[in-house]
Protein backbone atom coordinates (compact mmCIF):
# COMPACT_ATOMS: atom_id res chain seq x y z
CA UNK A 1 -7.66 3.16 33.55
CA UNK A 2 -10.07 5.61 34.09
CA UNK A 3 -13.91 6.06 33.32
CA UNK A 4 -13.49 8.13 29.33
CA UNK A 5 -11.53 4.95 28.44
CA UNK A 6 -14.20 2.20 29.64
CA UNK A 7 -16.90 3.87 28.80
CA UNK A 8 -15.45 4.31 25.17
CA UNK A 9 -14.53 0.54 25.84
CA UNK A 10 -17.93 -0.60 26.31
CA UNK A 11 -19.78 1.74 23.30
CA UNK A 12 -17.84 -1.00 21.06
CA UNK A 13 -18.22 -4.35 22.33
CA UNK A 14 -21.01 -4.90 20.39
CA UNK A 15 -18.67 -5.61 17.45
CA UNK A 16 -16.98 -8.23 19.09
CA UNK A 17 -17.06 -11.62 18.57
CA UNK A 18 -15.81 -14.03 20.74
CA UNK A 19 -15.59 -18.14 20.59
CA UNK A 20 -15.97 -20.12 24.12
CA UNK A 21 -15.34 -23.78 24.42
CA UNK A 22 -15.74 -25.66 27.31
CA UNK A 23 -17.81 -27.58 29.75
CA UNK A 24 -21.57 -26.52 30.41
CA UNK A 25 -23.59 -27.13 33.48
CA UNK A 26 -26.65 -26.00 34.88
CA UNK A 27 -26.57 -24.13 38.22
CA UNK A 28 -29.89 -24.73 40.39
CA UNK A 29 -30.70 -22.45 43.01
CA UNK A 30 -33.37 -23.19 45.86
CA UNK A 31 -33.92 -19.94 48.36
CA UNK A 32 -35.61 -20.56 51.73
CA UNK A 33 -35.67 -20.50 54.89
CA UNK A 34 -33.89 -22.68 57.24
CA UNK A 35 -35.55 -22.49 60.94
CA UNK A 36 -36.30 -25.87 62.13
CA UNK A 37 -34.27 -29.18 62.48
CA UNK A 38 -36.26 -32.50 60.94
CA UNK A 39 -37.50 -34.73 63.59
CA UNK A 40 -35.82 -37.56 61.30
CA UNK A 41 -32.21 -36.71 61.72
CA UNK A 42 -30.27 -33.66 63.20
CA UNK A 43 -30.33 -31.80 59.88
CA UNK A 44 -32.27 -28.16 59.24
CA UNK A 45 -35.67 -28.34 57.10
CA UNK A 46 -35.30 -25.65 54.61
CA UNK A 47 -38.64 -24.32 53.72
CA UNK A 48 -37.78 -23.45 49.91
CA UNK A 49 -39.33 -20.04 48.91
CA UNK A 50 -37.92 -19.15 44.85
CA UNK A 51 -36.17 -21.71 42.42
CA UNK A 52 -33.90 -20.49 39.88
CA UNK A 53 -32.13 -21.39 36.99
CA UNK A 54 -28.39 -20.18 35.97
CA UNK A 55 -25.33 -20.83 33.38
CA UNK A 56 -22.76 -22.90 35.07
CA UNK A 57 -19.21 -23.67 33.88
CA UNK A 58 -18.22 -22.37 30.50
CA UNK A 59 -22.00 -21.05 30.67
CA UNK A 60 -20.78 -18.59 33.05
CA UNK A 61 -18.08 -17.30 30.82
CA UNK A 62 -21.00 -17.30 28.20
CA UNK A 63 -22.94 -15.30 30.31
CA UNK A 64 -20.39 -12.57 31.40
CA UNK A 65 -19.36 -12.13 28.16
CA UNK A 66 -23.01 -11.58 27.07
CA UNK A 67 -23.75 -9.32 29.81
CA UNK A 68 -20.87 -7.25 28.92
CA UNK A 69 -22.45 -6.46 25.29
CA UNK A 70 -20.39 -8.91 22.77
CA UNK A 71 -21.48 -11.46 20.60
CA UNK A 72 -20.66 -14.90 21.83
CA UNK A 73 -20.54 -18.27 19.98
CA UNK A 74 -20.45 -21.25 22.44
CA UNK A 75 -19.03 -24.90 21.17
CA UNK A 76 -19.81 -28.08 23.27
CA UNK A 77 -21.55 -31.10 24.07
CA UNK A 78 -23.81 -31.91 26.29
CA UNK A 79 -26.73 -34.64 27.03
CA UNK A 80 -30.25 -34.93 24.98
CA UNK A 81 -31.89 -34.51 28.05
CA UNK A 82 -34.34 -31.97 30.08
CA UNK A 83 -31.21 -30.03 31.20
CA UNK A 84 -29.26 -29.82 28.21
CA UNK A 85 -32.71 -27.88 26.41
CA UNK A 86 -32.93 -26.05 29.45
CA UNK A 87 -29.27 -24.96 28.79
CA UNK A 88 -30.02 -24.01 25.31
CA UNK A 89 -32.90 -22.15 25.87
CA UNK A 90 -31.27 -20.20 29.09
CA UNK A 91 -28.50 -19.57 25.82
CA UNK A 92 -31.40 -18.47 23.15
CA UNK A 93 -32.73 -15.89 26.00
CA UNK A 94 -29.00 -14.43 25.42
CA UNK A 95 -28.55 -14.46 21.88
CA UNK A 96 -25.81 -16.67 22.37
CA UNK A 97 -24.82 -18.58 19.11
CA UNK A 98 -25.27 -22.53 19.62
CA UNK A 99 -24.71 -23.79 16.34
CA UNK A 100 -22.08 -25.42 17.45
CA UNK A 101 -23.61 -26.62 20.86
CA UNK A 102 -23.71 -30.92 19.72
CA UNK A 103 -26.59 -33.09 21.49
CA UNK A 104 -25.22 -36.92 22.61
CA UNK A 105 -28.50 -39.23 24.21
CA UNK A 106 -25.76 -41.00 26.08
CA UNK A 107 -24.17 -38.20 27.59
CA UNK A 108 -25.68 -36.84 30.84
CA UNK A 109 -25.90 -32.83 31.19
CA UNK A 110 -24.02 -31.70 34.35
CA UNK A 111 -26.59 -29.87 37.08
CA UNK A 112 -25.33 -28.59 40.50
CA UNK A 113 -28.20 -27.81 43.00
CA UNK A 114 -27.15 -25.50 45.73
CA UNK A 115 -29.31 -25.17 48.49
CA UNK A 116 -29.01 -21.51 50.19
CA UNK A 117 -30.95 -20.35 53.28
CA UNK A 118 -30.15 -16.65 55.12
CA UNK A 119 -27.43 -15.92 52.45
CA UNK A 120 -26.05 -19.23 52.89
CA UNK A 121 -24.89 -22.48 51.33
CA UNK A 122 -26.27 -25.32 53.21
CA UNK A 123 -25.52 -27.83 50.95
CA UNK A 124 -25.02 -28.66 47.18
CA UNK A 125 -25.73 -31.70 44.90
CA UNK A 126 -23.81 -32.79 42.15
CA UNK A 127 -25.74 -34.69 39.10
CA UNK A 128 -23.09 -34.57 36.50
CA UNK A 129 -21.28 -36.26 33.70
CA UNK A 130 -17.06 -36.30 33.67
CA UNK A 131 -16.24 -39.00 30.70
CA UNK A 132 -14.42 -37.70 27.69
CA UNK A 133 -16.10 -37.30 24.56
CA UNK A 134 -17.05 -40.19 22.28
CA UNK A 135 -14.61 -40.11 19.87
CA UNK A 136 -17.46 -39.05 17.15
CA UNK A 137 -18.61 -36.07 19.18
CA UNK A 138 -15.24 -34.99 19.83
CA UNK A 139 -14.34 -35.41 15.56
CA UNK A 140 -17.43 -32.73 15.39
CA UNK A 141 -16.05 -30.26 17.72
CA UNK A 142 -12.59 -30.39 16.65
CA UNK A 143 -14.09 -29.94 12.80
CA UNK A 144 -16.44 -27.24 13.76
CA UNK A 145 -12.95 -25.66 15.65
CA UNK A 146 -11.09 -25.58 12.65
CA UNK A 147 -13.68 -24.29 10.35
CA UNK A 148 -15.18 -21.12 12.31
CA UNK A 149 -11.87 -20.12 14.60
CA UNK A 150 -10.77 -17.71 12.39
CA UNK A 151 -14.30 -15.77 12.53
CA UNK A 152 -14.10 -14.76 16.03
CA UNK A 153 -11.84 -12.02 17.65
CA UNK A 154 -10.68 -13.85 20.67
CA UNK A 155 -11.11 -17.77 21.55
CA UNK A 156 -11.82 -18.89 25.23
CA UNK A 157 -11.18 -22.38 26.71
CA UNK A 158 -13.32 -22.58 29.81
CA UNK A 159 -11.86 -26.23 31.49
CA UNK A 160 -13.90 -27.74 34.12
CA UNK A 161 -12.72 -31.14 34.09
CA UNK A 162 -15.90 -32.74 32.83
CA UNK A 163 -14.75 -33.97 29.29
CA UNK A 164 -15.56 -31.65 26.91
CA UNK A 165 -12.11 -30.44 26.82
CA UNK A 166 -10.24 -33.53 25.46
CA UNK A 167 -6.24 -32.91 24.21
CA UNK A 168 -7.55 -33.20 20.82
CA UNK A 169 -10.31 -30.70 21.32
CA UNK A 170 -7.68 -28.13 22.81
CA UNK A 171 -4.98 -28.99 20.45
CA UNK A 172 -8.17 -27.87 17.69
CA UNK A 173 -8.71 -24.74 19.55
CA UNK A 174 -4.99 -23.55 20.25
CA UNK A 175 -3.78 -24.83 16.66
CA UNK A 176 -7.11 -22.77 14.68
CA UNK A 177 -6.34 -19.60 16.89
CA UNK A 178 -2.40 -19.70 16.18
CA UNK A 179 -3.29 -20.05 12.42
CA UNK A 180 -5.19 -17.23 12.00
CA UNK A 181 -3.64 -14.72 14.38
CA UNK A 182 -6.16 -15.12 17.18
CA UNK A 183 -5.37 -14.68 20.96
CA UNK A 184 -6.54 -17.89 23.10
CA UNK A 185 -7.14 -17.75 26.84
CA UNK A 186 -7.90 -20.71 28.86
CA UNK A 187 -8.85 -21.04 32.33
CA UNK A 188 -6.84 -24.36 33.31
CA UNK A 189 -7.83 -27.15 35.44
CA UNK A 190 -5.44 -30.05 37.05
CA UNK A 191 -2.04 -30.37 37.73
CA UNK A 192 -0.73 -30.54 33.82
CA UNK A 193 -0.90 -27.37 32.25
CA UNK A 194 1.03 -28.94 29.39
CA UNK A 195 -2.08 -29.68 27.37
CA UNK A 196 -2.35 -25.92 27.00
CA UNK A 197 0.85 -25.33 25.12
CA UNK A 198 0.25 -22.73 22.31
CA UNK A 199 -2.25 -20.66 24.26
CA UNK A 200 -1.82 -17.01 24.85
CA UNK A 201 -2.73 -16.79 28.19
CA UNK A 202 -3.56 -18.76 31.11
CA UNK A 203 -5.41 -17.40 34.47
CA UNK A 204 -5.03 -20.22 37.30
CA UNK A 205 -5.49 -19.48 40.96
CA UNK A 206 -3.23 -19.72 43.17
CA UNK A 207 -4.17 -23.24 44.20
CA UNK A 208 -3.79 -24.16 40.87
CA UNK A 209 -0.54 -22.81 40.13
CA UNK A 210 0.73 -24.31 43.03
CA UNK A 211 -0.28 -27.76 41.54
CA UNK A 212 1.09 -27.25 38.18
CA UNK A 213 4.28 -25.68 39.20
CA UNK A 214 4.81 -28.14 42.31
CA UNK A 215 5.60 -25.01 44.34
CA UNK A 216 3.77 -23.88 47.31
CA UNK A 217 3.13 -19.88 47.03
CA UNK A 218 3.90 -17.78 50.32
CA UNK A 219 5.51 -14.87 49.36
CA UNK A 220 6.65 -12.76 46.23
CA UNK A 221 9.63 -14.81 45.55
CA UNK A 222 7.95 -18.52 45.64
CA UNK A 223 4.93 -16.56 43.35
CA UNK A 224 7.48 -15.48 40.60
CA UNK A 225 9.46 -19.06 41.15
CA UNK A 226 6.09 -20.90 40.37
CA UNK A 227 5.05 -18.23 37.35
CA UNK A 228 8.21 -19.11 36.10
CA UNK A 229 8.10 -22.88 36.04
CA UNK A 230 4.56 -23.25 34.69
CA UNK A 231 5.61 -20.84 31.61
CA UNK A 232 8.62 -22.25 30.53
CA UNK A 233 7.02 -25.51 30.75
CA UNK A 234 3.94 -24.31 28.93
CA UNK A 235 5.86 -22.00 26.46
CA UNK A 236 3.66 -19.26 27.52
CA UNK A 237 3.10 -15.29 26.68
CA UNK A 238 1.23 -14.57 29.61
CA UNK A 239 -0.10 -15.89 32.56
CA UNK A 240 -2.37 -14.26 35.40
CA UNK A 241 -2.31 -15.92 38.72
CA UNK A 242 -5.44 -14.93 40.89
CA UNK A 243 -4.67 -15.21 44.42
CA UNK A 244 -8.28 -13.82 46.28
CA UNK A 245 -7.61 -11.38 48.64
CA UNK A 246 -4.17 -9.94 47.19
CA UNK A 247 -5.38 -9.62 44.03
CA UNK A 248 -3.78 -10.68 40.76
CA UNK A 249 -0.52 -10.44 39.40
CA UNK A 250 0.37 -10.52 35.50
CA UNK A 251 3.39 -12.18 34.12
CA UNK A 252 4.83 -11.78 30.94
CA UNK A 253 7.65 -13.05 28.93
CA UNK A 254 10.71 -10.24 28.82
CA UNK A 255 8.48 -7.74 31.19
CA UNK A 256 8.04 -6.55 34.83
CA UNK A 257 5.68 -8.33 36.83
CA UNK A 258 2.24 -6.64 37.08
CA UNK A 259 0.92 -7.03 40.45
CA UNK A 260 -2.95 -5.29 40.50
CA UNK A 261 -4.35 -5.15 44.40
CA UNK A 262 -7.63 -6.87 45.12
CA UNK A 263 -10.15 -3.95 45.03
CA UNK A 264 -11.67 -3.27 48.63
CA UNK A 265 -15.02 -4.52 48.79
CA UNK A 266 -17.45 -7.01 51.37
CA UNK A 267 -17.30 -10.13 49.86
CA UNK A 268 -20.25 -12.71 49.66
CA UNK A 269 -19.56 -15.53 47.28
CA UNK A 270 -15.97 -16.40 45.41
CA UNK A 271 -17.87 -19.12 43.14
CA UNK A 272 -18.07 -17.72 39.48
CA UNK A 273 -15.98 -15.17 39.97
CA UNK A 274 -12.66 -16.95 38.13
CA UNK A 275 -15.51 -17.18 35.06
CA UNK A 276 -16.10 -13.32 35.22
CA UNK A 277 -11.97 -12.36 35.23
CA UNK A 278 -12.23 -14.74 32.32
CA UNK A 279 -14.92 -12.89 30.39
CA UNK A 280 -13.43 -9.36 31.08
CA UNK A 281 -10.16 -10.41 30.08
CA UNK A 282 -11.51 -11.66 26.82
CA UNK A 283 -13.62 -8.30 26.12
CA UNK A 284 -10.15 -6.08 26.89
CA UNK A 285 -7.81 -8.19 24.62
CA UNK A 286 -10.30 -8.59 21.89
CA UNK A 287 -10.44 -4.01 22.08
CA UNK A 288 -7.52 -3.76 21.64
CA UNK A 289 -5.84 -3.46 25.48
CA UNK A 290 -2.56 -3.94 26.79
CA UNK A 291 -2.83 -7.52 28.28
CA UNK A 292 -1.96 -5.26 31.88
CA UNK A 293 -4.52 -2.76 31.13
CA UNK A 294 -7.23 -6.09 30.03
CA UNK A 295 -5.99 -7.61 33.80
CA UNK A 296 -6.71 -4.22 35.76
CA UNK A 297 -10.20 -4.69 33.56
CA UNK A 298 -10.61 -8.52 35.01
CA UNK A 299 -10.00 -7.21 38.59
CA UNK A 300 -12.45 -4.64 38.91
CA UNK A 301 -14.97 -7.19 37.21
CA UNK A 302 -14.09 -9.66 39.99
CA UNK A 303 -14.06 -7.36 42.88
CA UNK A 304 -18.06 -7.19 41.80
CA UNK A 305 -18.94 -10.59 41.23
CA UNK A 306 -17.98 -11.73 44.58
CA UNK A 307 -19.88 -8.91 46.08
CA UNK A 308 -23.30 -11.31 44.89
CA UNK A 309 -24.65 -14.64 45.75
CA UNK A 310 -23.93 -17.18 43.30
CA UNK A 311 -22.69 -16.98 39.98
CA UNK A 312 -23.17 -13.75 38.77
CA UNK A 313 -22.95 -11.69 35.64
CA UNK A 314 -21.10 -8.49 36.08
CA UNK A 315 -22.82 -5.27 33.63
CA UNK A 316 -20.26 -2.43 32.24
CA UNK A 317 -22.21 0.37 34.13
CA UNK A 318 -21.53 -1.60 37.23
CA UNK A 319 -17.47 -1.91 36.16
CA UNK A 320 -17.96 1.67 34.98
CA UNK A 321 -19.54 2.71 38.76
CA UNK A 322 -16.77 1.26 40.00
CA UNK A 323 -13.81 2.60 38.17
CA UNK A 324 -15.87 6.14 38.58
CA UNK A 325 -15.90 5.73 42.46
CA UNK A 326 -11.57 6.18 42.63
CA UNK A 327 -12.67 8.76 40.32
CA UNK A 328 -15.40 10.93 41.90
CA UNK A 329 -14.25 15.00 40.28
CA UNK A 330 -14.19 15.45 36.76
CA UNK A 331 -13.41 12.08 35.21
CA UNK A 332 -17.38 11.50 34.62
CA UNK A 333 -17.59 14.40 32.26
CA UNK A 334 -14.22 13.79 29.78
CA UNK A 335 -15.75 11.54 27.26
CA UNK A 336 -14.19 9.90 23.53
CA UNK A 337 -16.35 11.03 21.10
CA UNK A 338 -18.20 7.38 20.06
CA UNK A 339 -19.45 7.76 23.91
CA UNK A 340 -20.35 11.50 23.59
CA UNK A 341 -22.68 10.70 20.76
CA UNK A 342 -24.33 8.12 22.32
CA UNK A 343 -24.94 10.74 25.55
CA UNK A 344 -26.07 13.68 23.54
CA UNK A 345 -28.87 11.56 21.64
CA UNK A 346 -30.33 10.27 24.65
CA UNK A 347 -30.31 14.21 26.41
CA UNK A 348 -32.10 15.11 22.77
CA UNK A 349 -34.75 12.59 23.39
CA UNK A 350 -35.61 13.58 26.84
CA UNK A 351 -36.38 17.48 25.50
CA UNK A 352 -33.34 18.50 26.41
CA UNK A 353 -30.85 21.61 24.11
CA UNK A 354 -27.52 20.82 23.91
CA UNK A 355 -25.07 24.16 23.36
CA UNK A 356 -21.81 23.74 22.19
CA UNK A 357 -18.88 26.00 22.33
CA UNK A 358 -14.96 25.05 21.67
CA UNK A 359 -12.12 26.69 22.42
CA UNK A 360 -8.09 26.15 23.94
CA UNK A 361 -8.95 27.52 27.38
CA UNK A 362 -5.62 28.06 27.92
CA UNK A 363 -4.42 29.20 31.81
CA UNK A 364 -7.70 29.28 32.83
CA UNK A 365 -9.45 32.88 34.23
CA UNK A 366 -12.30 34.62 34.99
CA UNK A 367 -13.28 35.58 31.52
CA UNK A 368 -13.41 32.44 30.78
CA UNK A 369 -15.41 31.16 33.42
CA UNK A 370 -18.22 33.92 32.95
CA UNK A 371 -18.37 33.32 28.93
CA UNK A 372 -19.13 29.58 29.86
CA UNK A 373 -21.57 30.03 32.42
CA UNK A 374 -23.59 32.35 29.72
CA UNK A 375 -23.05 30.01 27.22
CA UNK A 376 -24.63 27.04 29.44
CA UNK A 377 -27.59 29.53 30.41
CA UNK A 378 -28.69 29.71 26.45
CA UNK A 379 -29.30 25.87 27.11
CA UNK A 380 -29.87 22.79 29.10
CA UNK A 381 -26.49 20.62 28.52
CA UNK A 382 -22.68 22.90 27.71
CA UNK A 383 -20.66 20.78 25.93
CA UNK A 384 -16.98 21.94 25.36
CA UNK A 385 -14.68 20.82 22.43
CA UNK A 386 -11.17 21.33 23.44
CA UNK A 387 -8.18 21.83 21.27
CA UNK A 388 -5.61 19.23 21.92
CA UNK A 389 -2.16 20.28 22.34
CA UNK A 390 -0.94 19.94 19.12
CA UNK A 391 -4.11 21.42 17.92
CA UNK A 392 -2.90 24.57 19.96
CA UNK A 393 0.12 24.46 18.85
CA UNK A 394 -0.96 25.06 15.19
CA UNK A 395 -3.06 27.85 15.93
CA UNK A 396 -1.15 29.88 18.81
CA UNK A 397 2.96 28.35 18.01
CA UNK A 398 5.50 26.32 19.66
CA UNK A 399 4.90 28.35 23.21
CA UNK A 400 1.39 27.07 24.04
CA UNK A 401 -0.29 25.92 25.30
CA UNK A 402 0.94 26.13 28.77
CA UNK A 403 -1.34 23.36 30.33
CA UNK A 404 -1.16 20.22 28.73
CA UNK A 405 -4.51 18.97 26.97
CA UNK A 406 -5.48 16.30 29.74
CA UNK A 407 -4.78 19.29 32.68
CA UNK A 408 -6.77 21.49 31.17
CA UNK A 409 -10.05 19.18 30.75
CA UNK A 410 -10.19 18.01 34.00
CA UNK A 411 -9.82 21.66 34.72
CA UNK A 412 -12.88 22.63 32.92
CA UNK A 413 -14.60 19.51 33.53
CA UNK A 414 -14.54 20.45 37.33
CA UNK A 415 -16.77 23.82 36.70
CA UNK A 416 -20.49 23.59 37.47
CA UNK A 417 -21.10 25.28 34.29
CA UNK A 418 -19.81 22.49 32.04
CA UNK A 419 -21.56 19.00 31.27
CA UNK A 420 -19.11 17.17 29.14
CA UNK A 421 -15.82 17.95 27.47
CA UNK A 422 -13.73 16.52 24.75
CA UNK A 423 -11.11 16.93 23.30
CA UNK A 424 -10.23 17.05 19.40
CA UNK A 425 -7.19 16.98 17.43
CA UNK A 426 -8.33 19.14 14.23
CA UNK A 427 -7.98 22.85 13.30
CA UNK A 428 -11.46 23.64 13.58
CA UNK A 429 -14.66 21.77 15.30
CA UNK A 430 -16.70 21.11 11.84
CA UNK A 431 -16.45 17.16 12.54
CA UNK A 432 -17.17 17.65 16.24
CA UNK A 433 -20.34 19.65 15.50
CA UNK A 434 -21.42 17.46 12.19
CA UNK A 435 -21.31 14.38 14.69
CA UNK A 436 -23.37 16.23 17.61
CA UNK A 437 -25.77 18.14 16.09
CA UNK A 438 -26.19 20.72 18.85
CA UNK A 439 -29.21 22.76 19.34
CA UNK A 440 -26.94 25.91 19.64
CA UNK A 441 -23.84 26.59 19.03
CA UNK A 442 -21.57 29.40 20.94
CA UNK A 443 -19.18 31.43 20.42
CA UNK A 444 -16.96 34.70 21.63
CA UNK A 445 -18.39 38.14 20.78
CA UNK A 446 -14.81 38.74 19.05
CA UNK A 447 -16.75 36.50 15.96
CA UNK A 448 -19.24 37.89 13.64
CA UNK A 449 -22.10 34.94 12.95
CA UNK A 450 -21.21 34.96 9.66
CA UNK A 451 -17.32 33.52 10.52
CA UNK A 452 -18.47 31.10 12.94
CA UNK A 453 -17.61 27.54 12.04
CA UNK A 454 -20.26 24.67 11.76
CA UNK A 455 -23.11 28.28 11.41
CA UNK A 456 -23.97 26.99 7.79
CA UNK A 457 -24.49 22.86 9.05
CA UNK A 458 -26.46 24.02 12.55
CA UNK A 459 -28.78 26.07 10.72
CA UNK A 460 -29.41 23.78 8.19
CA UNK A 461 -31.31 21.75 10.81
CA UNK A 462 -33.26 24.42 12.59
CA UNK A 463 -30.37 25.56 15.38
CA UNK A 464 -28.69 28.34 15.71
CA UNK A 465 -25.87 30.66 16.26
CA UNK A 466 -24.72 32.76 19.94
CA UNK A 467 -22.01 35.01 20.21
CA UNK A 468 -21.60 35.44 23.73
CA UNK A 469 -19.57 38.50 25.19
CA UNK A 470 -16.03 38.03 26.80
CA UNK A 471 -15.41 39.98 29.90
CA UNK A 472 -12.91 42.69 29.07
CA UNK A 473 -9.07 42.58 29.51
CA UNK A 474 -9.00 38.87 30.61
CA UNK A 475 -7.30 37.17 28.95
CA UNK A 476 -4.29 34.38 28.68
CA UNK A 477 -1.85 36.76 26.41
CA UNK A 478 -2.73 39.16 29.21
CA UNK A 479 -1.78 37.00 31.99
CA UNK A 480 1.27 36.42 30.36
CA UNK A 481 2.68 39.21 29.83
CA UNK A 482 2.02 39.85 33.27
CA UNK A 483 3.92 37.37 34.93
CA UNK A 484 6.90 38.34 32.27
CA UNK A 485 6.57 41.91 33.35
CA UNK A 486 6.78 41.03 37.30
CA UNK A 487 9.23 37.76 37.56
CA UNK A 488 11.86 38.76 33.86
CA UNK A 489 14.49 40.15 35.36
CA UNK A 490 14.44 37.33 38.37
């Protein structure tokens, strides 16, 4: 997983649509300072300093999964009450859809006050509501369920244990999703994971799978003993077991185990953070990502949210900062093209002229470096289109290239000179430069401006054409021959 593929991952989440039922809560927050005990019992006096308001439970998921750019639907019930509107207007501050969010006056809306002085918990209150639905309210949900399901790329079941979740109300979820083709992932709660049979994929901790499987966890072995139990009983695809500090590991049905290591960082707060590998595993799977690939996704995603107080959202330049700091050379500048675009029109609207210039950049020399570093000095950003392989192969034969296409871009990508590169699969760059819309667009001196591809489209639109000068007798055919002429007859 590196950064061209997330960042490509996150310029189309916007399209997504995803479907989370569960349990909401509202999570209170009182900051102050604790630095006196109360004269009326041995207890600290916490002077409060800020009150705030968060998503709890499924809200979380909500949350993540808005903060990570997609379009979320949330289905539930909750109380007619001052929290439940505070819920839904925390929700209309997101653009979260709550058509489906069902008001009951005898139902109490869950809200957990923590109290947090010098970075920590000092105590938390629990005002909350953990009957099952009235059987009318639970008739709504499971109707709404089976109506809108199909609408939605990828279905979450966030279980808290507080009702909302009743067998019929999952059955509704798990049956709609299996109908229409849908992946469902549910973060599970108690001991009976049965409930859940039909889902795609379950993510319990390790606690948890310990319960369900009625196997304690202490090594590798007991993991895969208790993995094994809870899917066979389940009739599972998948299920990811979190276990904190060592990370994750991804089971599937007739594949290797997929263990991903926790990723290194100080942590501050675990409480959210199973919400969060919820939300990112959603957003991978609905993309289009191997379930392992969607898991790697989760665990950077976690490794952030416990780095902050409280239940916190996690943003895709923060998961994209942190898959670029195992990445810190030329990864930044390889981008897909839906990215690229994106890029290039925000350099255009700070002033700034983008060049362009393509080529195969084959064995890489000095000619080559000194016709880019001209071509950047016509301009403020160099952007390089690189033939693919298969690409060179059409244009130069069978032989070439000699570097493969992902070789040679971090190669180029790791000059001074260069600002982005990408690389393209057709004979010529006429798509590349149609989608861009470069300022100026360069070329080697061995063109005339008339036989320069895109001249006619770049012109059109008030840029213009460069033929830059190649430094003579460097070349790749050159260097070739070369090394046939010295190492043959070895």
């Amino acid at each position: 997983m590196d950064r061209k593929n997330i960042e490509s991952l996150f310029s189309r989440t916007a399209s997504l649509r995803c479907l989370v039922v569960g349990d909401l809560m509202l999570d209170e927050y009182l900051w102050g300072k604790a630095e006196r005990i109360s004269p009326e019992a041995p207890v600290q006096v916490v002077d409060v300093m800020r009150e705030e308001l968060r998503l709890g439970g499924a809200g979380n998921v909500v949350n993540n999964l808005a903060a990570l750019g997609v379009q979320v639907a949330v289905c539930s019930v909750i109380g007619d009450d001052e929290n439940g509107w505070s819920l839904l207007k925390e929700f209309g501050r997101r653009n979260v859809s709550t058509e489906a969010v069902f008001l009951d006056p005898n139902r109490r809306t869950s809200r957990k006050t923590r109290v947090v002085a010098a970075n920590q918990q000092i105590v938390r209150i629990d005002r909350e509501t953990r009957e099952s639905l009235a059987n009318d309210f639970e008739k709504q949900v499971c109707e709404w369920i089976d109506t809108h399901a199909g609408k939605f790329d990828v279905v979450v079941l966030s279980d808290y244990n507080k009702g909302v979740l009743t067998p019929s109300v999952i059955a509704a979820a798990i049956s709609s999703a299996s109908a229409t083709g849908i992946e469902l992932l549910v973060d599970p709660k108690g001991a009976d994971f049965n409930r859940y049979r039909g889902a795609t994929l379950l993510t319990p901790n390790r606690k948890e799978a310990e319960a369900a499987s009625g196997i304690a966890i202490r090594d590798s072995e007991t993991l895969a003993e208790a993995a094994a139990v809870i899917m066979d009983a389940v009739g599972l695809q998948h299920l990811l077991i979190t276990r904190s500090e060592e990370g994750m590991s991804l089971f599937s049905k007739n594949a290797e185990v997929v263990n991903i290591p926790t990723v290194a960082r100080e942590v501050f707060d675990v409480s959210g953070a199973g919400d969060t590998v919820l939300a990112a595993l959603a957003v991978g799977i609905a993309s289009g990502l191997s379930m392992a690939e969607s898991a790697r996704l989760a665990n950077i995603a976690a490794g952030i949210a416990v780095g902050k107080l409280g239940t916190s959202v996690v943003t895709p330049q923060e998961i994209i900062d942190a898959v670029a700091l195992s990445h810190r050379d030329s990864d930044s500048k390889i981008k897909t093209l839906d990215v690229l675009t994106s890029v290039i029109r925000a350099e255009k609207s700070r002033g700034r002229r983008v060049v362009f210039t393509n080529g195969c950049f084959d064995l890489l020399h000095a000619g080559h470096v000194k016709y880019l570093q001209k071509a950047r000095s016509l301009g403020d950003i160099l952007v390089l289109g690189l033939n693919s392989d298969a690409s060179v192969r059409r244009l130069k034969g069978e032989k070439r290239p000699l570097i493969a296409e992902e070789e040679r871009a971090h190669i180029l990508a790791a000059l001074d000179c260069i600002d982005y590169v990408i690389i393209f699969d057709e004979d010529t760059p006429l798509e590349l430069i149609m989608a861009l819309k470069p300022d100026i667009l360069a070329k080697g001196g061995d063109y005339t401006i008339e036989g320069v591809v895109g001249k006619d489209f770049v012109e059109a639109y008030g840029g213009r054409v460069e033929l830059v000068s190649f430094v003579d007798g460097k070349s790749t055919s050159n260097i070739i021959e070369r090394v046939l002429e010295l190492y043959s007859s070895e």
